[in-house]
N, C-alpha and C. Protein backbone atom coordinates (compact mmCIF):
# COMPACT_ATOMS: atom_id res chain seq x y z
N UNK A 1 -13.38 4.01 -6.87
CA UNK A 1 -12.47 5.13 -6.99
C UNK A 1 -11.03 4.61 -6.90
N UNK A 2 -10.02 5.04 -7.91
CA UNK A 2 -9.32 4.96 -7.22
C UNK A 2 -7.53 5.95 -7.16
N UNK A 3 -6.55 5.51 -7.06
CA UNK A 3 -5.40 6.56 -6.21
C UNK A 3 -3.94 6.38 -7.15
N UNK A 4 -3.24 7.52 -7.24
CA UNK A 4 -2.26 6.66 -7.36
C UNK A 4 -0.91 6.37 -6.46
N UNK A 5 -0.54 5.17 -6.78
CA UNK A 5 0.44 4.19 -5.68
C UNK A 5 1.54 4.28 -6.36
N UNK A 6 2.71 5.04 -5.10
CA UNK A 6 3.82 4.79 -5.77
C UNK A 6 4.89 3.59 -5.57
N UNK A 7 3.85 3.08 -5.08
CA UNK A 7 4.87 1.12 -4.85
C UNK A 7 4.69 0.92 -6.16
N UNK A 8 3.46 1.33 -6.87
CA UNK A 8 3.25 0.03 -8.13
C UNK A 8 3.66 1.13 -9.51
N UNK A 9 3.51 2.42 -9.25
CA UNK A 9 3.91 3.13 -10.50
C UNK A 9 2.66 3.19 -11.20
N UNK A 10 1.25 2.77 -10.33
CA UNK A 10 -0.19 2.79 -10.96
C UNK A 10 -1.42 3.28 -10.21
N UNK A 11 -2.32 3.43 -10.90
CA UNK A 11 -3.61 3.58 -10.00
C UNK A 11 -4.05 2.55 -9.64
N UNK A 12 -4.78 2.58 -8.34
CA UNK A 12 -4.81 1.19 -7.49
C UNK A 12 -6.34 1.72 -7.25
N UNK A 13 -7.04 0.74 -6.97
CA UNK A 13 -7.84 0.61 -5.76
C UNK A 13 -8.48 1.01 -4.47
N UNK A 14 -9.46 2.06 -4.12
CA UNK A 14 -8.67 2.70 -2.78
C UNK A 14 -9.03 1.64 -1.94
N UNK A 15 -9.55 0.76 -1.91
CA UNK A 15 -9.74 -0.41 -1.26
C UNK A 15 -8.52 -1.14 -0.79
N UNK A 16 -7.50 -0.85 -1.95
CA UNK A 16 -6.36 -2.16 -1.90
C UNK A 16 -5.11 -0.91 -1.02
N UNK A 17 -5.29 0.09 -1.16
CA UNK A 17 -4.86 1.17 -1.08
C UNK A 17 -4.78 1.13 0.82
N UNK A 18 -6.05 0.94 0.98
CA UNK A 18 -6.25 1.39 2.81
C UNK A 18 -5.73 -0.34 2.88
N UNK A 19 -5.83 -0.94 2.78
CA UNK A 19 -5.21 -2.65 3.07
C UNK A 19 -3.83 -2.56 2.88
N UNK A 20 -3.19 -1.63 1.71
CA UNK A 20 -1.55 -1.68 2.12
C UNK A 20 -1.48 -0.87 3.22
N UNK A 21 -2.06 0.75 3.03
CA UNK A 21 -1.52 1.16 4.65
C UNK A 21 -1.90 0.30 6.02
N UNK A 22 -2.30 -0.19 6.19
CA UNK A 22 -3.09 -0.77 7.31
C UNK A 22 -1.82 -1.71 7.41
N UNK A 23 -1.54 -2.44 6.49
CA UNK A 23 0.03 -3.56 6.93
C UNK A 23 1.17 -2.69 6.69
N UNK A 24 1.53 -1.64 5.74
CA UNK A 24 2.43 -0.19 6.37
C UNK A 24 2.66 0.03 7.65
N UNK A 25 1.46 0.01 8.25
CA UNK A 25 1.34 -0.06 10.14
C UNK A 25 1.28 -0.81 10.75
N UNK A 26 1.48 -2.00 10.35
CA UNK A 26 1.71 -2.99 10.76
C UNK A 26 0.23 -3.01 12.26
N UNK A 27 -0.77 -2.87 11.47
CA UNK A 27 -1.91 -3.34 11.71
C UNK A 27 -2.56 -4.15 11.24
N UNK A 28 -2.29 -5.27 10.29
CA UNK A 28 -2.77 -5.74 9.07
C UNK A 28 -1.48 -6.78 9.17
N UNK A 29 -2.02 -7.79 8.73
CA UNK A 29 -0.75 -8.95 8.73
C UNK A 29 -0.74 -9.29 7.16
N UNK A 30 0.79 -9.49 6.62
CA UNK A 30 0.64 -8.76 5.40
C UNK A 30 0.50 -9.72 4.31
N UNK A 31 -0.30 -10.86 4.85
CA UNK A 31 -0.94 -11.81 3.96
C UNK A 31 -2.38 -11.21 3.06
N UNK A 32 -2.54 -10.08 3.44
CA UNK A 32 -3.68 -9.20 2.49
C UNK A 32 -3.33 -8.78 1.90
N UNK A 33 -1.99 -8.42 1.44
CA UNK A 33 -0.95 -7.42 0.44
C UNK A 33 -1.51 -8.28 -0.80
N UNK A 34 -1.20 -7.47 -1.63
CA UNK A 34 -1.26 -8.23 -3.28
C UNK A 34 -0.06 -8.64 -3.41
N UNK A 35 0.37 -9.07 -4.13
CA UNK A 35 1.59 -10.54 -4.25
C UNK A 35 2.43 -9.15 -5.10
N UNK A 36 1.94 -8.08 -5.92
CA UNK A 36 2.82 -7.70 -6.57
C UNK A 36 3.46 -6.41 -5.80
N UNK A 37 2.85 -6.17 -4.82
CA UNK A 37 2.94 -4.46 -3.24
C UNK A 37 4.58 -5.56 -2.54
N UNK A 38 3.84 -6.97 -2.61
CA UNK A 38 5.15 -7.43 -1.25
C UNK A 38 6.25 -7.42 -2.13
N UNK A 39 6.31 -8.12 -3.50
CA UNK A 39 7.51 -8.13 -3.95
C UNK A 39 8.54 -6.95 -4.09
N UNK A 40 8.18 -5.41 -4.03
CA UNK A 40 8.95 -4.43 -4.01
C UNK A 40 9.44 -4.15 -2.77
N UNK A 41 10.74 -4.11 -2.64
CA UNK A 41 11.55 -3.66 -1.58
C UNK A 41 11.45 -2.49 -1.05
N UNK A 42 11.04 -2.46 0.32
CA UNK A 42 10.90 -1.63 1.48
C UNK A 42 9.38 -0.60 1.16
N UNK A 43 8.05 -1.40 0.46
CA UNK A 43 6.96 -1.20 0.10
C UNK A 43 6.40 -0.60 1.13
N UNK A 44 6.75 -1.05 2.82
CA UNK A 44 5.98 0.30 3.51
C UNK A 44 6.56 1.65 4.20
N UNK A 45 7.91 1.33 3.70
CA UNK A 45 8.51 3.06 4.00
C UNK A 45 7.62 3.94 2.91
N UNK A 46 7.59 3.22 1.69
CA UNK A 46 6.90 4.10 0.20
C UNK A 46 5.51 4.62 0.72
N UNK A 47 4.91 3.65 1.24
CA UNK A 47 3.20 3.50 1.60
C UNK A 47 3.63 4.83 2.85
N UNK A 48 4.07 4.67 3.65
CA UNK A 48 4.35 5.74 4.86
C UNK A 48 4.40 7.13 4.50
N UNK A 49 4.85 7.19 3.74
CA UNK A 49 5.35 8.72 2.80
C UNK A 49 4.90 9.25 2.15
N UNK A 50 3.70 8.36 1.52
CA UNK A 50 2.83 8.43 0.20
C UNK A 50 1.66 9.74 0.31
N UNK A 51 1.59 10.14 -0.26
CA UNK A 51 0.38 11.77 0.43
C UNK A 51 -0.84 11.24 -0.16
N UNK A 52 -1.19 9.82 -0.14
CA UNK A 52 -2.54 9.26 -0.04
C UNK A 52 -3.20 8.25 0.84
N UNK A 53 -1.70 7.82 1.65
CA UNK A 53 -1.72 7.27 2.97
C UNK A 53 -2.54 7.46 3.68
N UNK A 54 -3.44 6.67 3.86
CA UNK A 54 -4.49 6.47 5.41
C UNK A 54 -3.92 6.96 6.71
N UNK A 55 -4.28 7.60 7.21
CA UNK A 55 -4.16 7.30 8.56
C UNK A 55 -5.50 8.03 9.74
């Protein structure tokens, strides 16, 4: 299944999806991010806000 992410401007993964929120919360060390989530600036205020956000 999966969501859409407004870090990437796409449908993601909900897999990859609960792995960004999880380092959003800095529960997750953010060497699990996909290389293309870290490169956007301030990627977990977006993830925080997002109305598909885990929590």
């Amino acid at each position: 299944m999966t969501v859409e992410c407004p870090i990437l401007k796409k449908k993601i993964e909900e897999d990859v999806c609960f792995e960004v929120s999880m380092i959003s919360e800095e529960m997750c060390p953010t060497h699990f991010a996909p290389d293309e989530i870290l490169k956007v600036e301030d990627f977990k205020h977006i993830c925080l806000k997002c109305k598909n956000h885990r929590e």
